[in-house]
N, C-alpha and C. Protein backbone atom coordinates (compact mmCIF):
# COMPACT_ATOMS: atom_id res chain seq x y z
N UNK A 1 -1.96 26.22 -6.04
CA UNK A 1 -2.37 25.29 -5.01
C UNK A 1 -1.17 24.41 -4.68
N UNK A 2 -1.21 24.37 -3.54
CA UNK A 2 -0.03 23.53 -2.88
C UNK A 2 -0.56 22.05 -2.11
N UNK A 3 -0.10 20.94 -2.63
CA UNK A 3 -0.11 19.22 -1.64
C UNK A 3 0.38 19.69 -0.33
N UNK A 4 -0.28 19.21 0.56
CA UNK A 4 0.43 19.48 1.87
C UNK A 4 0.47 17.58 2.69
N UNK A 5 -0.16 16.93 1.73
CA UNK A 5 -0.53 15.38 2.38
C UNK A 5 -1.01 14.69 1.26
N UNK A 6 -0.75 13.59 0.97
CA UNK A 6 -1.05 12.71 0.17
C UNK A 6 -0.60 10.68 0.55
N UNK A 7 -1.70 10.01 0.96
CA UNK A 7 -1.66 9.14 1.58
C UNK A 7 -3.07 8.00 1.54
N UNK A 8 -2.35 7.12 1.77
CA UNK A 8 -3.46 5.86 1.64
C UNK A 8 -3.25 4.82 2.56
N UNK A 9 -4.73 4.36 3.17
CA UNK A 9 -4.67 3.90 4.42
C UNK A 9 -5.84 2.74 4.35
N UNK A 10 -5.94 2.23 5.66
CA UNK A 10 -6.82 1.18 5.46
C UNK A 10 -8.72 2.08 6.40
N UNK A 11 -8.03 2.93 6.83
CA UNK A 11 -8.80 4.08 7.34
C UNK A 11 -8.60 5.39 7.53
N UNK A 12 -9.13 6.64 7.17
CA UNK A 12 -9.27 7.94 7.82
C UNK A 12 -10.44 8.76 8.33
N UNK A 13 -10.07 8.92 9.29
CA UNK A 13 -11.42 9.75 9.99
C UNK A 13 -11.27 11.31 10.00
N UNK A 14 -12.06 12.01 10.29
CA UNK A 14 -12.29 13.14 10.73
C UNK A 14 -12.84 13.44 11.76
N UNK A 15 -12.31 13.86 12.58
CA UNK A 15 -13.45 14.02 14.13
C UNK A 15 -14.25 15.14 13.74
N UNK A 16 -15.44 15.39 13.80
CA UNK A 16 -16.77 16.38 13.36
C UNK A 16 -15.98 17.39 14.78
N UNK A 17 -16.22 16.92 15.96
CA UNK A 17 -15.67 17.57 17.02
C UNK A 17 -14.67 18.42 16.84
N UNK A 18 -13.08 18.30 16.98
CA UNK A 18 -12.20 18.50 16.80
C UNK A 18 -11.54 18.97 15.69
N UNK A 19 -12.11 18.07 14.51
CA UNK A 19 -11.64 18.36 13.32
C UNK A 19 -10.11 18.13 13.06
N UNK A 20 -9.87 17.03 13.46
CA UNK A 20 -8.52 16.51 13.57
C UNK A 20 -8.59 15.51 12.86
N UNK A 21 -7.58 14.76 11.90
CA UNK A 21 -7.61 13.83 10.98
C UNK A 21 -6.76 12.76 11.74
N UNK A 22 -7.52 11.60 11.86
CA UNK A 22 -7.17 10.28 12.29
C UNK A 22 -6.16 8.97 11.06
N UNK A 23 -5.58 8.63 11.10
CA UNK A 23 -5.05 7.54 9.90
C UNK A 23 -5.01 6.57 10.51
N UNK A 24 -5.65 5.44 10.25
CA UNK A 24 -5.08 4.24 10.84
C UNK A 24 -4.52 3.01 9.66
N UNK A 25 -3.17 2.73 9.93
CA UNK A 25 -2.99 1.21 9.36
C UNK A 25 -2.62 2.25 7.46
N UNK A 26 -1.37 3.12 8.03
CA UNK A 26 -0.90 3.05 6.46
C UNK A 26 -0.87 2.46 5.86
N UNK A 27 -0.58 2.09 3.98
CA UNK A 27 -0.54 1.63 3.82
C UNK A 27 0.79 1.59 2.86
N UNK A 28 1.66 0.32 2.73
CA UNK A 28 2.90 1.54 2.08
C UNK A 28 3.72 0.40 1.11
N UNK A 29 2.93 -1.02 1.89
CA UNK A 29 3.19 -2.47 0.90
C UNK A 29 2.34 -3.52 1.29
N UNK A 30 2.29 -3.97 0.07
CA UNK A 30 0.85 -5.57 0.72
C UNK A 30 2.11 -6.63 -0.01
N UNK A 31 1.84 -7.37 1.31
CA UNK A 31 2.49 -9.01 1.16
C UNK A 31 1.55 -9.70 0.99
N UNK A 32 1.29 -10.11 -0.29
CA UNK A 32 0.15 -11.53 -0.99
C UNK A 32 1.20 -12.64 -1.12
N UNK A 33 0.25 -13.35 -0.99
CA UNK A 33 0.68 -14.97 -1.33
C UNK A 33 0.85 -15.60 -2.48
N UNK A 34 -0.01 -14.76 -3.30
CA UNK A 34 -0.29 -14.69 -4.96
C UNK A 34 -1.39 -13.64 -5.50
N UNK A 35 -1.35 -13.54 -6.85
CA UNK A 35 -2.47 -12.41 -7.12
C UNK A 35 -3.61 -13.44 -7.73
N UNK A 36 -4.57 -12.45 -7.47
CA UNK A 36 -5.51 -11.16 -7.25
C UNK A 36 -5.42 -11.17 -6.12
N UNK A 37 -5.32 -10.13 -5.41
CA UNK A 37 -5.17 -9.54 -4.04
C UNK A 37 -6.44 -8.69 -3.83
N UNK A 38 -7.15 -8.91 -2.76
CA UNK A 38 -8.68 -8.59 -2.68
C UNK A 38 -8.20 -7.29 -1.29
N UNK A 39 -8.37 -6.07 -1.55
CA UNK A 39 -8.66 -4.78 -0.42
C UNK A 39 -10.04 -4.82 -0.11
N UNK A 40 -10.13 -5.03 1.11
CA UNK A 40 -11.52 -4.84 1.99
C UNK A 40 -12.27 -3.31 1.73
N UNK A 41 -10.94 -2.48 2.13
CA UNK A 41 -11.16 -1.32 1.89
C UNK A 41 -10.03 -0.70 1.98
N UNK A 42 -9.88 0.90 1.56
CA UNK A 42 -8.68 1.84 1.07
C UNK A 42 -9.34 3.00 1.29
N UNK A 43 -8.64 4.24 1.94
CA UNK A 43 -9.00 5.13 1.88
C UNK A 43 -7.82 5.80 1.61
N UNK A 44 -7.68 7.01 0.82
CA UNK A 44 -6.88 8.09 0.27
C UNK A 44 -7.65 9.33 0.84
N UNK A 45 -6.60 10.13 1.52
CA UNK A 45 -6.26 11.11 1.72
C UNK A 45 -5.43 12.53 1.06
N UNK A 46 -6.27 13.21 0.68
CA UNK A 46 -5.50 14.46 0.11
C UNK A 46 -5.58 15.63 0.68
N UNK A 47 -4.65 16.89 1.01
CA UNK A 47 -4.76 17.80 1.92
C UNK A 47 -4.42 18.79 0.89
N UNK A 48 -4.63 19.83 0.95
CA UNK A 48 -4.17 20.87 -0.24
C UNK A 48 -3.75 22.02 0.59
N UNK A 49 -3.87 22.90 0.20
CA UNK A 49 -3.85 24.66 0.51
C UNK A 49 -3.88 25.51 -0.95
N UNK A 50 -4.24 26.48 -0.36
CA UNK A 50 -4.29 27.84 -1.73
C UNK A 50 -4.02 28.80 -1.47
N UNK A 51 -3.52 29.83 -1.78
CA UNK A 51 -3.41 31.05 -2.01
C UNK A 51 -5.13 31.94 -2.32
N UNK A 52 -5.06 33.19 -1.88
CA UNK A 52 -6.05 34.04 -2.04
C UNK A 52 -6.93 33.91 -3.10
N UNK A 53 -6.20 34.16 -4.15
CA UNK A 53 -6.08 34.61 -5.25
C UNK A 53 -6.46 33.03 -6.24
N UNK A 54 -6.57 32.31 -6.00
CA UNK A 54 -7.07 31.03 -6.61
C UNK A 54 -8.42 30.48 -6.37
N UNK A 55 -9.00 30.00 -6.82
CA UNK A 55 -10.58 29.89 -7.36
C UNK A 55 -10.43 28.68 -5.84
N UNK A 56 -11.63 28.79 -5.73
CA UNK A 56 -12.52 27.72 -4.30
C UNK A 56 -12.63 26.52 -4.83
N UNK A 57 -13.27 25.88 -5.75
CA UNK A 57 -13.75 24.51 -6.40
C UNK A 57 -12.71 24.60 -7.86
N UNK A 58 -12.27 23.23 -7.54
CA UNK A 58 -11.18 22.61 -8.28
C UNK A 58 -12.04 21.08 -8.26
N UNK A 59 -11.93 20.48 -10.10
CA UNK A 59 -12.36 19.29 -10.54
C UNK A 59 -11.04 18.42 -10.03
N UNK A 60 -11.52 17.31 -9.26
CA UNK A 60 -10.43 16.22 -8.93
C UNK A 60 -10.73 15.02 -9.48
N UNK A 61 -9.75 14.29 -9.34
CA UNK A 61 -9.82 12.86 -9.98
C UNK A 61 -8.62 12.09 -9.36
N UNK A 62 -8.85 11.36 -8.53
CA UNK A 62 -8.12 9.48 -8.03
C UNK A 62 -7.69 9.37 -8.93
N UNK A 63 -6.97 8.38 -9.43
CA UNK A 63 -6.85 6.79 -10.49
C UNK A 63 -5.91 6.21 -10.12
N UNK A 64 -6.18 4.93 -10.02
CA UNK A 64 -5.46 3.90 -9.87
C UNK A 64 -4.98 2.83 -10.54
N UNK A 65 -3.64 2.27 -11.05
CA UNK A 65 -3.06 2.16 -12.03
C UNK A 65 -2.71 0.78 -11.53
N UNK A 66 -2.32 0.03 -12.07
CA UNK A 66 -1.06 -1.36 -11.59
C UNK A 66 -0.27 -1.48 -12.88
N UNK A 67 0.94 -1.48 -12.43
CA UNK A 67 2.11 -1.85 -13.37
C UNK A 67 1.53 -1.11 -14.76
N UNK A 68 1.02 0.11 -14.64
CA UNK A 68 0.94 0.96 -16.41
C UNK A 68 -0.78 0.65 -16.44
N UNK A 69 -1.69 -0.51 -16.14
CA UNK A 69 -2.55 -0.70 -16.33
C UNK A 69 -3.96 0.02 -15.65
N UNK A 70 -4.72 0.68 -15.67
CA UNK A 70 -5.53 1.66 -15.37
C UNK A 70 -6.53 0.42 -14.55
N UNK A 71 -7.33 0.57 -12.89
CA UNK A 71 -7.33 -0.10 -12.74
C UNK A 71 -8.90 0.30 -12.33
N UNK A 72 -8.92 2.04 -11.97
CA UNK A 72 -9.94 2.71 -12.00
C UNK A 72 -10.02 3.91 -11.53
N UNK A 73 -10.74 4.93 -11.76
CA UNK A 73 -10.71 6.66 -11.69
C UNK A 73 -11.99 6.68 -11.14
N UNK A 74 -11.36 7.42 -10.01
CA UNK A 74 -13.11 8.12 -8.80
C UNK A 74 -13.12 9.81 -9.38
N UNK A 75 -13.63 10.39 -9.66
CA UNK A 75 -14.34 11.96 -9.66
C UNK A 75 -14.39 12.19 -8.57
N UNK A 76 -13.87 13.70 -7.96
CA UNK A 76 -14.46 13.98 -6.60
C UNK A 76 -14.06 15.92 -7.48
N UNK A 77 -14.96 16.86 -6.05
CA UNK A 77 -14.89 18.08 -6.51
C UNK A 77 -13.50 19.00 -5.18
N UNK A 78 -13.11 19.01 -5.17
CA UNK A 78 -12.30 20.01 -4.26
C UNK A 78 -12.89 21.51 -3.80
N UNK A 79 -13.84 21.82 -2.52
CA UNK A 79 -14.34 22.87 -2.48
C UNK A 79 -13.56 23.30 -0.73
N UNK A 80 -12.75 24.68 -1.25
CA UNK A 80 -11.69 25.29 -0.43
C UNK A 80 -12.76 25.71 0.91
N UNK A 81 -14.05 25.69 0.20
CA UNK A 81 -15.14 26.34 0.98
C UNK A 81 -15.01 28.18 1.91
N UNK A 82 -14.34 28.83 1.41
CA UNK A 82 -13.91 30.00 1.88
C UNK A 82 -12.22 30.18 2.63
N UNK A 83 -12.05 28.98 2.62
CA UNK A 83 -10.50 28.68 3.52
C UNK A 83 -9.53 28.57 2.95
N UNK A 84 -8.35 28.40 3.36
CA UNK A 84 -6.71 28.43 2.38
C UNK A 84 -6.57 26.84 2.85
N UNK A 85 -7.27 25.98 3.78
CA UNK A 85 -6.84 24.64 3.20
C UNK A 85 -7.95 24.27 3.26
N UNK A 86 -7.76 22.63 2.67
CA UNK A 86 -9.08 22.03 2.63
C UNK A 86 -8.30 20.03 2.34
N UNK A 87 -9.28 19.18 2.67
CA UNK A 87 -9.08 17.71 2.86
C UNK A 87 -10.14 17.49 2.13
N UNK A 88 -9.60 16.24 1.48
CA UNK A 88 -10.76 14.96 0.72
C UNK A 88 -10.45 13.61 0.91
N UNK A 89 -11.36 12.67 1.32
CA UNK A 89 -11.11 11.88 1.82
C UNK A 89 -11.83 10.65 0.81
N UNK A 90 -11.33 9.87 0.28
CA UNK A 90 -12.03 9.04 -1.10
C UNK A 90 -12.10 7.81 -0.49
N UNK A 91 -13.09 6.85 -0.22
CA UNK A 91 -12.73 5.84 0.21
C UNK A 91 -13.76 4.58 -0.60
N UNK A 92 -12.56 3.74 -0.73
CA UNK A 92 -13.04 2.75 -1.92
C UNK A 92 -13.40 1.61 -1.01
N UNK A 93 -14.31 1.12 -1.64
CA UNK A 93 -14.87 -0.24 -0.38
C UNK A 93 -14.08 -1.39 -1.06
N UNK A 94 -14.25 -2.15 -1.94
CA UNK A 94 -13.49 -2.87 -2.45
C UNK A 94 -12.79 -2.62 -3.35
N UNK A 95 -11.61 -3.19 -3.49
CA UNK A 95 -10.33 -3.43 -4.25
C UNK A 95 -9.89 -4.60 -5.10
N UNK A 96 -9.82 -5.17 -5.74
CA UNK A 96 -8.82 -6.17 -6.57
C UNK A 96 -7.77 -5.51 -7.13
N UNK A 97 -6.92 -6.21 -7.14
CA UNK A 97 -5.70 -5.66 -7.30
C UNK A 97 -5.42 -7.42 -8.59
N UNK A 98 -5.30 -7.10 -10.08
CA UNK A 98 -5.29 -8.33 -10.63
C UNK A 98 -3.81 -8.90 -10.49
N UNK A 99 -2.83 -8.35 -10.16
CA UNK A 99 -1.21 -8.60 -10.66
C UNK A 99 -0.56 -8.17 -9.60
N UNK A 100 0.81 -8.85 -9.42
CA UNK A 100 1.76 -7.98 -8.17
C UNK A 100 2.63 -6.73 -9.18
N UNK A 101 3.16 -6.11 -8.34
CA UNK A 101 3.97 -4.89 -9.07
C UNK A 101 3.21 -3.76 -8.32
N UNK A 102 3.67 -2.22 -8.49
CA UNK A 102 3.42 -1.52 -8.24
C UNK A 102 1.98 -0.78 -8.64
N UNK A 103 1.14 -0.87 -7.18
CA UNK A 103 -0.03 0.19 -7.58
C UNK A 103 0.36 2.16 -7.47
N UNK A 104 0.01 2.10 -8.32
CA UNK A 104 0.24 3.50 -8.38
C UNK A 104 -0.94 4.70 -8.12
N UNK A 105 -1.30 5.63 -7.23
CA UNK A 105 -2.49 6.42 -6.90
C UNK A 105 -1.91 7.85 -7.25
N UNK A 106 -2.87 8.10 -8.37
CA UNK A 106 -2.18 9.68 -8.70
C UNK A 106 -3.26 10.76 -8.84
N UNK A 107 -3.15 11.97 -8.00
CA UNK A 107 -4.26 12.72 -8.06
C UNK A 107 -4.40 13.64 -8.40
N UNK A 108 -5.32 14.04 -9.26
CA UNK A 108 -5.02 15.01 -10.63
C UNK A 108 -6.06 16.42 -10.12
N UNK A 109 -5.92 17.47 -9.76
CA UNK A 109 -6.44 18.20 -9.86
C UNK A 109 -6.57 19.33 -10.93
N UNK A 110 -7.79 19.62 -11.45
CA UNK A 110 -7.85 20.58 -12.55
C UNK A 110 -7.30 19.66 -13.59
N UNK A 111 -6.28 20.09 -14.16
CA UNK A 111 -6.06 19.01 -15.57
C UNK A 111 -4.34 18.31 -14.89
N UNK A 112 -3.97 19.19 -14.00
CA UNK A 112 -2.26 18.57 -13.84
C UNK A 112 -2.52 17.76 -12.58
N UNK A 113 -1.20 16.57 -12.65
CA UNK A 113 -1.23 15.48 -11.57
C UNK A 113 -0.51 16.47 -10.64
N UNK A 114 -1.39 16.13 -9.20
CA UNK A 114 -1.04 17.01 -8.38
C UNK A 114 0.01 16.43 -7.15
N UNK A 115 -0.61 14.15 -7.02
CA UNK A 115 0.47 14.03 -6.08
C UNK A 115 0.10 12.69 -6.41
N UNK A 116 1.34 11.94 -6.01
CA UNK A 116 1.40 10.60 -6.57
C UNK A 116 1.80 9.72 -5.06
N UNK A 117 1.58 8.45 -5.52
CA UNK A 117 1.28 7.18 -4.20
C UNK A 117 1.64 6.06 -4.72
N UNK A 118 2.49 5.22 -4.23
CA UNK A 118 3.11 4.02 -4.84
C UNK A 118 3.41 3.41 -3.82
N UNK A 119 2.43 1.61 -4.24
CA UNK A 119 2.23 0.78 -2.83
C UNK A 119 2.87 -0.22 -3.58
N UNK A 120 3.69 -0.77 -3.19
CA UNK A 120 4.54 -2.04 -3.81
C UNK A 120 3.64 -3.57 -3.05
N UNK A 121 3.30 -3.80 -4.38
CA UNK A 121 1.95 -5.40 -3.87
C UNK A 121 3.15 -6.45 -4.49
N UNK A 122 3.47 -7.03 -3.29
CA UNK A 122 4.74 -8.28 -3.72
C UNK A 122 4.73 -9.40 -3.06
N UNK A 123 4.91 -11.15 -4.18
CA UNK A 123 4.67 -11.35 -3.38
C UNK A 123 5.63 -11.83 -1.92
N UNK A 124 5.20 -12.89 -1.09
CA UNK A 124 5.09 -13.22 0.59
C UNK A 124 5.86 -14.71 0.32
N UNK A 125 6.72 -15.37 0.51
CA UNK A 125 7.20 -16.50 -0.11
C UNK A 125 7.25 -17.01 1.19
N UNK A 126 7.23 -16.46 2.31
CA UNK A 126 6.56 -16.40 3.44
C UNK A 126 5.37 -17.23 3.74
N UNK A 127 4.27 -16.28 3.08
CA UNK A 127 3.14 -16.43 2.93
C UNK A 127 2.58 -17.63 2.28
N UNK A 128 3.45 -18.18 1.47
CA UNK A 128 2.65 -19.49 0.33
C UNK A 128 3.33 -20.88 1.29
N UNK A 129 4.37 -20.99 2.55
CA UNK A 129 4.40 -21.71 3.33
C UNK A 129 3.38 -22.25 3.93
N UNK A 130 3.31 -23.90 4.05
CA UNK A 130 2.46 -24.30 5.29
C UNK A 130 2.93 -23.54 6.52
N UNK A 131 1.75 -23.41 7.76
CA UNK A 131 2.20 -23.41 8.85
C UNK A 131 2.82 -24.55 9.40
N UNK A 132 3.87 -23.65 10.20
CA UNK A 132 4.79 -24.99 11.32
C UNK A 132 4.05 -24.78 12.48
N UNK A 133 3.84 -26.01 13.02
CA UNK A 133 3.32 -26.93 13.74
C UNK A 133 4.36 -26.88 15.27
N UNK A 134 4.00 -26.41 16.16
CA UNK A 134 4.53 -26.37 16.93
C UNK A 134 4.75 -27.74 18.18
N UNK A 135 3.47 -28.59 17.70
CA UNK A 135 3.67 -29.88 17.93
C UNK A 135 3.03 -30.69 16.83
N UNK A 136 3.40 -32.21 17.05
CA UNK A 136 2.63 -33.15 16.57
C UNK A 136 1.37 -33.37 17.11
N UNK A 137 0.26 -33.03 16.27
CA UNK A 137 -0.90 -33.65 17.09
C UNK A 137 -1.29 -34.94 17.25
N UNK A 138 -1.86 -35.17 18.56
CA UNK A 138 -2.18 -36.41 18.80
C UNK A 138 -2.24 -37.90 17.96
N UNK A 139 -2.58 -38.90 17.82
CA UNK A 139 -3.41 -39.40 17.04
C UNK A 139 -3.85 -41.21 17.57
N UNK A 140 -3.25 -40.75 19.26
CA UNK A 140 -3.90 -41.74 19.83
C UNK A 140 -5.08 -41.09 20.93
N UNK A 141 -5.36 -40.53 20.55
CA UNK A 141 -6.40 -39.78 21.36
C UNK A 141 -6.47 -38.98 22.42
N UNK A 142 -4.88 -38.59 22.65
CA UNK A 142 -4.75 -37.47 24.30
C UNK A 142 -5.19 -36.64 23.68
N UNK A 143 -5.47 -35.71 24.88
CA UNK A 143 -6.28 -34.23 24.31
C UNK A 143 -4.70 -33.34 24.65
N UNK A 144 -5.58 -32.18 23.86
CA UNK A 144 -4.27 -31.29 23.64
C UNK A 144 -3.30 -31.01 24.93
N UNK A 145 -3.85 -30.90 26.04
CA UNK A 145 -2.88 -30.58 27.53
C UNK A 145 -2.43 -31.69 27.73
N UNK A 146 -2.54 -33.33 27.12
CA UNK A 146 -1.55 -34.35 27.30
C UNK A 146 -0.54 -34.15 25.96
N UNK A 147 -1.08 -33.39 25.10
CA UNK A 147 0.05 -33.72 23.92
C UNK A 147 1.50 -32.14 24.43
N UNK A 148 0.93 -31.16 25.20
CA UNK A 148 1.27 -30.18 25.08
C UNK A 148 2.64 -30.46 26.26
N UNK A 149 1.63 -31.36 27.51
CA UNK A 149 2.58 -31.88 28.58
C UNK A 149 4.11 -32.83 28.10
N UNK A 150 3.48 -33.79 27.50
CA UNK A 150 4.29 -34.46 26.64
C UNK A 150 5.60 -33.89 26.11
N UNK A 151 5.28 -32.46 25.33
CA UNK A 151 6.61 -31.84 24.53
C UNK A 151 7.24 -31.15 25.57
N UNK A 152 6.95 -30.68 27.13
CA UNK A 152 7.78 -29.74 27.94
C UNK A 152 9.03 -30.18 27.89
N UNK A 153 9.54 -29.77 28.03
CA UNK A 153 11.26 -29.91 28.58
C UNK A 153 11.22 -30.83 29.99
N UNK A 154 11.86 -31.73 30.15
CA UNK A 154 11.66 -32.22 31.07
C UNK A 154 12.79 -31.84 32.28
N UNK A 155 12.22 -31.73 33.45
CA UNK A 155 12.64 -31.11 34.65
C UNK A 155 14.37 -31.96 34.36
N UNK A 156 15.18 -31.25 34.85
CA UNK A 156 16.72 -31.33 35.27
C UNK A 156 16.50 -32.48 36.39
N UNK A 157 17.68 -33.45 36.15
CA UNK A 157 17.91 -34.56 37.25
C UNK A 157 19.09 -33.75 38.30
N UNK A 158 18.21 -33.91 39.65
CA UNK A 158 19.09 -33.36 40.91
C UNK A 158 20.67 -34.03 40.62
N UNK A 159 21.33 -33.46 41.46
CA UNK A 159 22.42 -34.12 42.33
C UNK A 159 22.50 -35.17 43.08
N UNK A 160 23.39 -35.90 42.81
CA UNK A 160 23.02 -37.60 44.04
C UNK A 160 23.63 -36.97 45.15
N UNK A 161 23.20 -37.54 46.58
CA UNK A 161 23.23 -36.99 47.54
C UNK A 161 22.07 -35.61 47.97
N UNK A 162 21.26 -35.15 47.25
CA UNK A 162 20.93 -34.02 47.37
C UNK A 162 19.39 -34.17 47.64
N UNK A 163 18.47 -33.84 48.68
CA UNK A 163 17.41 -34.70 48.96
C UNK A 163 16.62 -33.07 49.45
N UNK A 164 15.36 -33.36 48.98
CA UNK A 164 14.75 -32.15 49.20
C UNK A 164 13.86 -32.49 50.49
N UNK A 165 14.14 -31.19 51.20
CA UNK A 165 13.89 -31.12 52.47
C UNK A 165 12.45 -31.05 52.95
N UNK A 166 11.61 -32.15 53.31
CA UNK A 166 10.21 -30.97 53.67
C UNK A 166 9.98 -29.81 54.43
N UNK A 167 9.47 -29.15 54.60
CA UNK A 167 9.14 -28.23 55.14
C UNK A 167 7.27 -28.02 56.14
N UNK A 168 7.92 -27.44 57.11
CA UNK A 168 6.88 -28.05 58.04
C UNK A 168 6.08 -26.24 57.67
N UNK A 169 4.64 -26.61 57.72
CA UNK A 169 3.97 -25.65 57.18
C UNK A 169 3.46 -24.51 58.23
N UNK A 170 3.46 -23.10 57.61
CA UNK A 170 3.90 -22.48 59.09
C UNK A 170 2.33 -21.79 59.17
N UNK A 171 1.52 -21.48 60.06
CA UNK A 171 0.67 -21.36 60.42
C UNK A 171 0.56 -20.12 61.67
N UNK A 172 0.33 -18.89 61.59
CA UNK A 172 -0.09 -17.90 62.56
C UNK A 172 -1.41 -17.75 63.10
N UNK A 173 -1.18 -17.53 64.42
CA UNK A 173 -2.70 -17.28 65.17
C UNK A 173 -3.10 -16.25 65.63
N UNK A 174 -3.91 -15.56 64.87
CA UNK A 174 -4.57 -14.11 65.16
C UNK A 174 -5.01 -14.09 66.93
N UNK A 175 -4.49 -13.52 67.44
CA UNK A 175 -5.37 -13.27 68.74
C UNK A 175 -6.57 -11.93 69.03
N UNK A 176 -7.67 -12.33 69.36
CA UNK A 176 -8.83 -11.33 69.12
C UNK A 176 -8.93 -10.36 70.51
């Protein structure tokens, strides 16, 4: 049996239709602010192929590791279903992740690891910043379009001598 794909995402689909595999929103590093780092959700992707001559249903197994530490193992069955390839699609609803360092996703088919996944969870020093403030807010009571007016750039002072011209407003008359 041959890996032909091995991947983790924040989604994968299958179109029933088409039968075309969708990925959205790889996943390949998480910037936390600090740990425990909470996943909404994760989905892993595995694609295989076989040869003739190799059995249809193969015992699989996920696990997910952090920094050496086992974090949890899904069971799934691999059935070729009569075909030379075949997809499994594992998808975990929630995640904790207790520590930063490397999660590691390794997928073991039959008894040997068949393909490995390494998401670097680090943290965001970024991330543990207040936001900057793009203005001072108020605190004599203008509302935000006086505080916002307030910070514009204020218009360029003309040229002395230089006097803006009115302009007489021009007006056309349809004739019917």
């Amino acid at each position: 049996m041959r890996t032909i794909t091995f991947l983790a995402a924040r989604g994968v689909v299958i179109d029933r239709k088409s039968n075309n595999v969708s990925v959205f929103n790889l996943v390949e590093q998480v910037n936390a602010a600090s740990a425990p780092v909470l996943f909404q959700s994760l989905a892993v992707l595995y694609m295989a192929e076989r040869s003739a001559e190799e059995q249809e249903r193969w015992p699989a197994k996920l696990t997910l590791s952090i920094n050496g530490k086992q974090l949890g193992a899904f069971a799934a069955e691999m059935n070729f279903d009569g075909k030379p390839r075949t997809r499994l699609v594992v998808e975990i609803g929630t995640l904790v992740i207790p520590e930063l360092g490397r999660l590691l996703l390794e997928f073991t088919v039959g008894e040997k690891v068949s393909a490995a996944y390494e998401i670097e969870v680090a943290a965001n020093a970024e991330l543990t910043k207040a936001p900057k403030l793009l203005f001072q807010p108020a605190t004599t009571g203008e509302s935000v379009e006086q505080v916002s007016l307030r910070h514009k750039t204020p218009p360029k002072p003309r040229a002395e001598g230089k006097s803006k011209a009115k302009r007489k407003p021009r007006i056309q008359t349809v004739k019917g």
